[in-house]
C-alpha atoms as a PDB file:
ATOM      1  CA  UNK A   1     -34.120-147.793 233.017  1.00  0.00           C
ATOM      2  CA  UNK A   2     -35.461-145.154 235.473  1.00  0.00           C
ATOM      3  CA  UNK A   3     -37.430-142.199 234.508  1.00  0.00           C
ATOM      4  CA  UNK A   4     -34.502-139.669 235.587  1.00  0.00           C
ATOM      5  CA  UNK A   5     -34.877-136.699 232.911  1.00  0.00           C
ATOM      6  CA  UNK A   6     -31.143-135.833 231.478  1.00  0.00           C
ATOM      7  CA  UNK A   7     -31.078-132.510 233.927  1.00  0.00           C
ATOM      8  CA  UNK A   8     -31.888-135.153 236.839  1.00  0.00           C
ATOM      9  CA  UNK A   9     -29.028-137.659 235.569  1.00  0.00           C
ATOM     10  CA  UNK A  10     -26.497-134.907 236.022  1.00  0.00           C
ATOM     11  CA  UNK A  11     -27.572-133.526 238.779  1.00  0.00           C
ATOM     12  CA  UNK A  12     -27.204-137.173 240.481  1.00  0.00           C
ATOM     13  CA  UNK A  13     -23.823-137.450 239.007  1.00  0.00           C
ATOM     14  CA  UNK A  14     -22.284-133.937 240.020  1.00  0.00           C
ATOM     15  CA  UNK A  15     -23.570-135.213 243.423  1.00  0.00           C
ATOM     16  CA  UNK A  16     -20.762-135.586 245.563  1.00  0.00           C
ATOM     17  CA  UNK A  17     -23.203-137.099 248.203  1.00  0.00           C
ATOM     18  CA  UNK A  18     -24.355-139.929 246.576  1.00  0.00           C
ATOM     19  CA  UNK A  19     -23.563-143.345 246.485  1.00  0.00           C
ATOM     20  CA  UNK A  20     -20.676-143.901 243.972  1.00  0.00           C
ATOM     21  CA  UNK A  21     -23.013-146.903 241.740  1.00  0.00           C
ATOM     22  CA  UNK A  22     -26.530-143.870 241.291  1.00  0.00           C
ATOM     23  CA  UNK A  23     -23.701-141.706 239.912  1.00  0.00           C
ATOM     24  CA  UNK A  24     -22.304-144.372 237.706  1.00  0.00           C
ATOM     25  CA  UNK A  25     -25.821-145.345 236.611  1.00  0.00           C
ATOM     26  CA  UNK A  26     -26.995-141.750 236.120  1.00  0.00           C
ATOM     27  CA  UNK A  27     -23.718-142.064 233.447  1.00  0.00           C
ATOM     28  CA  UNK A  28     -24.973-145.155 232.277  1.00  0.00           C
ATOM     29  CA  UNK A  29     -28.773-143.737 231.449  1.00  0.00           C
ATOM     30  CA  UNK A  30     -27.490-140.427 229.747  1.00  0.00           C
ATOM     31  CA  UNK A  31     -25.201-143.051 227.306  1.00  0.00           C
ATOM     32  CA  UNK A  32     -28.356-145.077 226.778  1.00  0.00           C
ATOM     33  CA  UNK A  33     -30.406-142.087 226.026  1.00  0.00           C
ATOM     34  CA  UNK A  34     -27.786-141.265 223.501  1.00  0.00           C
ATOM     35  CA  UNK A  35     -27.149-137.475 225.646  1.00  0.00           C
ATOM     36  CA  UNK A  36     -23.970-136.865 224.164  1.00  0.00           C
ATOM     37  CA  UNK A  37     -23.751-132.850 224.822  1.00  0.00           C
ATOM     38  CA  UNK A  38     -24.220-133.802 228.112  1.00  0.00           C
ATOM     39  CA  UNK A  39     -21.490-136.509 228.424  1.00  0.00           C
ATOM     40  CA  UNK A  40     -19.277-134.037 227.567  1.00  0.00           C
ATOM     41  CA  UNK A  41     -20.304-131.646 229.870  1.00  0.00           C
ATOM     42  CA  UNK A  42     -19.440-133.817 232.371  1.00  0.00           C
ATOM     43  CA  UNK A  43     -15.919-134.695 231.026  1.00  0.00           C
ATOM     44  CA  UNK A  44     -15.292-130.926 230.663  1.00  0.00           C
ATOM     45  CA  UNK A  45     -16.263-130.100 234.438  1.00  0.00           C
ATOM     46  CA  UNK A  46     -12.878-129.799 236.052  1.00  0.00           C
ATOM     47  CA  UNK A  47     -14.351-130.056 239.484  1.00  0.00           C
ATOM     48  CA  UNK A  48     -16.135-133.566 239.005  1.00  0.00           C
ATOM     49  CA  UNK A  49     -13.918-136.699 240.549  1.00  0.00           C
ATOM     50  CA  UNK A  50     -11.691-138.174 237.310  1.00  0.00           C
ATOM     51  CA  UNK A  51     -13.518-141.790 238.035  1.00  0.00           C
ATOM     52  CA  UNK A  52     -16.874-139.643 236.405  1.00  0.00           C
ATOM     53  CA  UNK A  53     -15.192-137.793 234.482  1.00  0.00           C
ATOM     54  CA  UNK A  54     -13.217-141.156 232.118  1.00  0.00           C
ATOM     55  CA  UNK A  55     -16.751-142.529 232.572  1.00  0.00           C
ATOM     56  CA  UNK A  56     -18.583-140.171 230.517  1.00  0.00           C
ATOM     57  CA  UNK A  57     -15.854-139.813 228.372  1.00  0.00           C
ATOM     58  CA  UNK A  58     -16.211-143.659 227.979  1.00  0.00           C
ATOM     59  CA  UNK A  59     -19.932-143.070 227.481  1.00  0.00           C
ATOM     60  CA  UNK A  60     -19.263-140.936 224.426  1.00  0.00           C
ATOM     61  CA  UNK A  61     -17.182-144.312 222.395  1.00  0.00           C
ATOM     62  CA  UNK A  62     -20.110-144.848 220.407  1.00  0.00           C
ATOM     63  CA  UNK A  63     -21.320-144.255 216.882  1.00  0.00           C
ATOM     64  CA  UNK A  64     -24.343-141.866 218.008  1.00  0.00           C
ATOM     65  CA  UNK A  65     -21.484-139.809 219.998  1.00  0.00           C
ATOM     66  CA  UNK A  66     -18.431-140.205 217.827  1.00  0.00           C
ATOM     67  CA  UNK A  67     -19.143-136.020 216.576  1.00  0.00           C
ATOM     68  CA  UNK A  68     -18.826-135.023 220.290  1.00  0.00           C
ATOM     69  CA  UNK A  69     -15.799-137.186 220.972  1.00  0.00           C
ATOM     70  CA  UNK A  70     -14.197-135.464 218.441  1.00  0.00           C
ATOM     71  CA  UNK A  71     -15.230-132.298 219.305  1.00  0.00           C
ATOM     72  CA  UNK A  72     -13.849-133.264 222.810  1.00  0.00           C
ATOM     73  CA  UNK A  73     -10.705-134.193 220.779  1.00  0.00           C
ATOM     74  CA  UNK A  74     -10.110-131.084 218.827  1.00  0.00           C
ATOM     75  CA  UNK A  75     -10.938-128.677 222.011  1.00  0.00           C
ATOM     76  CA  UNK A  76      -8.829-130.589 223.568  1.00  0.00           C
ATOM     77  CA  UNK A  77      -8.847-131.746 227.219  1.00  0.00           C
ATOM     78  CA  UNK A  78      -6.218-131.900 230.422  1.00  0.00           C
ATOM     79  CA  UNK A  79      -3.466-134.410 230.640  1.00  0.00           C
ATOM     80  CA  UNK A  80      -4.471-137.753 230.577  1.00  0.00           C
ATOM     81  CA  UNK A  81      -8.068-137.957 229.783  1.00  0.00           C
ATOM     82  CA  UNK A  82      -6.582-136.238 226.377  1.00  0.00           C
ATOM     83  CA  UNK A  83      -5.023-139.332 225.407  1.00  0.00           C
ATOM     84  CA  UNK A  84      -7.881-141.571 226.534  1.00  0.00           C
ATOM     85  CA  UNK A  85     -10.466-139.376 224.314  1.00  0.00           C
ATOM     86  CA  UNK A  86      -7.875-140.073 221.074  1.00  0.00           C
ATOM     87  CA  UNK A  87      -7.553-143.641 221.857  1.00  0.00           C
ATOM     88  CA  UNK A  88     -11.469-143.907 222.378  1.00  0.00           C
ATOM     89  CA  UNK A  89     -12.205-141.821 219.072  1.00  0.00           C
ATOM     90  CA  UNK A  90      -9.981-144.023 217.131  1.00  0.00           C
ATOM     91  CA  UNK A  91     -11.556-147.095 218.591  1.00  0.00           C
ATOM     92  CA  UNK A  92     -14.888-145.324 217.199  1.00  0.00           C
ATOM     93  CA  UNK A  93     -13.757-144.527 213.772  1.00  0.00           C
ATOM     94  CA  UNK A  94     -12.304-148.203 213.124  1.00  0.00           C
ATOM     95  CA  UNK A  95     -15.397-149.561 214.421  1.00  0.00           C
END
Protein backbone atom coordinates (compact mmCIF):
# COMPACT_ATOMS: atom_id res chain seq x y z
CA UNK A 1 0.00 0.00 0.00
CA UNK A 2 1.34 3.52 -0.76
CA UNK A 3 1.42 6.30 1.65
CA UNK A 4 -1.29 8.42 -0.42
CA UNK A 5 -3.33 10.32 2.47
CA UNK A 6 -7.32 9.89 1.67
CA UNK A 7 -7.35 13.77 0.25
CA UNK A 8 -4.36 12.48 -2.11
CA UNK A 9 -6.39 9.19 -3.14
CA UNK A 10 -9.17 11.37 -4.45
CA UNK A 11 -7.45 13.79 -5.82
CA UNK A 12 -5.65 10.94 -8.05
CA UNK A 13 -8.97 9.52 -8.82
CA UNK A 14 -10.95 12.79 -9.88
CA UNK A 15 -7.82 13.03 -12.13
CA UNK A 16 -8.90 12.86 -15.50
CA UNK A 17 -5.14 12.84 -16.52
CA UNK A 18 -4.01 9.91 -15.06
CA UNK A 19 -3.50 6.58 -16.03
CA UNK A 20 -6.83 4.65 -15.74
CA UNK A 21 -4.99 1.59 -13.15
CA UNK A 22 -3.45 4.92 -10.26
CA UNK A 23 -7.14 5.89 -10.37
CA UNK A 24 -8.40 2.41 -9.85
CA UNK A 25 -5.77 1.84 -7.15
CA UNK A 26 -6.32 5.21 -5.46
CA UNK A 27 -10.14 3.37 -5.21
CA UNK A 28 -8.62 0.38 -4.10
CA UNK A 29 -6.47 2.15 -1.04
CA UNK A 30 -9.48 4.36 0.19
CA UNK A 31 -11.58 0.67 0.41
CA UNK A 32 -8.60 -0.75 2.26
CA UNK A 33 -8.36 2.15 4.55
CA UNK A 34 -11.97 1.53 5.25
CA UNK A 35 -12.77 5.62 3.83
CA UNK A 36 -16.25 5.05 3.34
CA UNK A 37 -17.52 8.93 3.39
CA UNK A 38 -15.21 9.26 0.84
CA UNK A 39 -16.30 6.34 -1.43
CA UNK A 40 -19.36 7.89 -1.56
CA UNK A 41 -18.25 11.07 -2.41
CA UNK A 42 -16.98 9.75 -5.30
CA UNK A 43 -20.14 7.79 -6.36
CA UNK A 44 -22.14 11.01 -5.75
CA UNK A 45 -19.82 13.24 -8.10
CA UNK A 46 -21.86 13.40 -11.26
CA UNK A 47 -18.93 14.62 -13.24
CA UNK A 48 -16.50 11.58 -12.47
CA UNK A 49 -16.43 8.78 -15.52
CA UNK A 50 -19.27 5.89 -14.42
CA UNK A 51 -16.19 3.17 -14.62
CA UNK A 52 -15.04 5.25 -11.03
CA UNK A 53 -17.97 5.97 -10.10
CA UNK A 54 -19.52 1.69 -9.90
CA UNK A 55 -15.98 1.27 -8.52
CA UNK A 56 -16.34 3.11 -5.41
CA UNK A 57 -19.69 2.17 -5.16
CA UNK A 58 -18.25 -1.43 -5.32
CA UNK A 59 -15.71 -0.32 -2.71
CA UNK A 60 -18.47 0.47 -0.25
CA UNK A 61 -19.94 -3.73 -0.38
CA UNK A 62 -18.37 -4.32 2.78
CA UNK A 63 -19.32 -4.74 6.41
CA UNK A 64 -17.19 -1.56 7.63
CA UNK A 65 -19.23 0.44 4.77
CA UNK A 66 -22.59 -1.26 4.73
CA UNK A 67 -24.10 2.31 6.88
CA UNK A 68 -22.90 4.42 3.88
CA UNK A 69 -24.24 2.07 1.24
CA UNK A 70 -27.35 2.48 2.68
CA UNK A 71 -27.21 5.89 3.13
CA UNK A 72 -26.28 5.91 -0.65
CA UNK A 73 -29.46 3.75 -0.95
CA UNK A 74 -31.97 5.83 0.84
CA UNK A 75 -30.61 9.29 -0.84
CA UNK A 76 -30.88 7.64 -3.62
CA UNK A 77 -28.69 7.82 -6.76
CA UNK A 78 -29.19 8.25 -10.85
CA UNK A 79 -30.41 5.47 -13.02
CA UNK A 80 -28.47 2.57 -13.00
CA UNK A 81 -25.90 2.82 -10.36
CA UNK A 82 -29.34 2.96 -8.15
CA UNK A 83 -29.98 -0.52 -8.79
CA UNK A 84 -26.35 -1.64 -8.48
CA UNK A 85 -26.13 0.14 -4.85
CA UNK A 86 -29.53 -2.11 -3.82
CA UNK A 87 -28.16 -5.19 -5.26
CA UNK A 88 -24.67 -4.49 -3.52
CA UNK A 89 -26.42 -3.55 -0.07
CA UNK A 90 -28.37 -6.67 -0.15
CA UNK A 91 -25.32 -8.69 -0.98
CA UNK A 92 -23.95 -6.88 2.34
CA UNK A 93 -26.79 -7.53 4.60
CA UNK A 94 -26.98 -11.42 3.65
CA UNK A 95 -23.40 -11.62 4.12
Amino acid sequence: MSSRTPEECIDLALDDEAADGRRTDAIRELKTANECDELAALVRRENLADQYRRQALEALATPQCDSTLRTLVEDGLEGSLQDDAKELLATVEDG
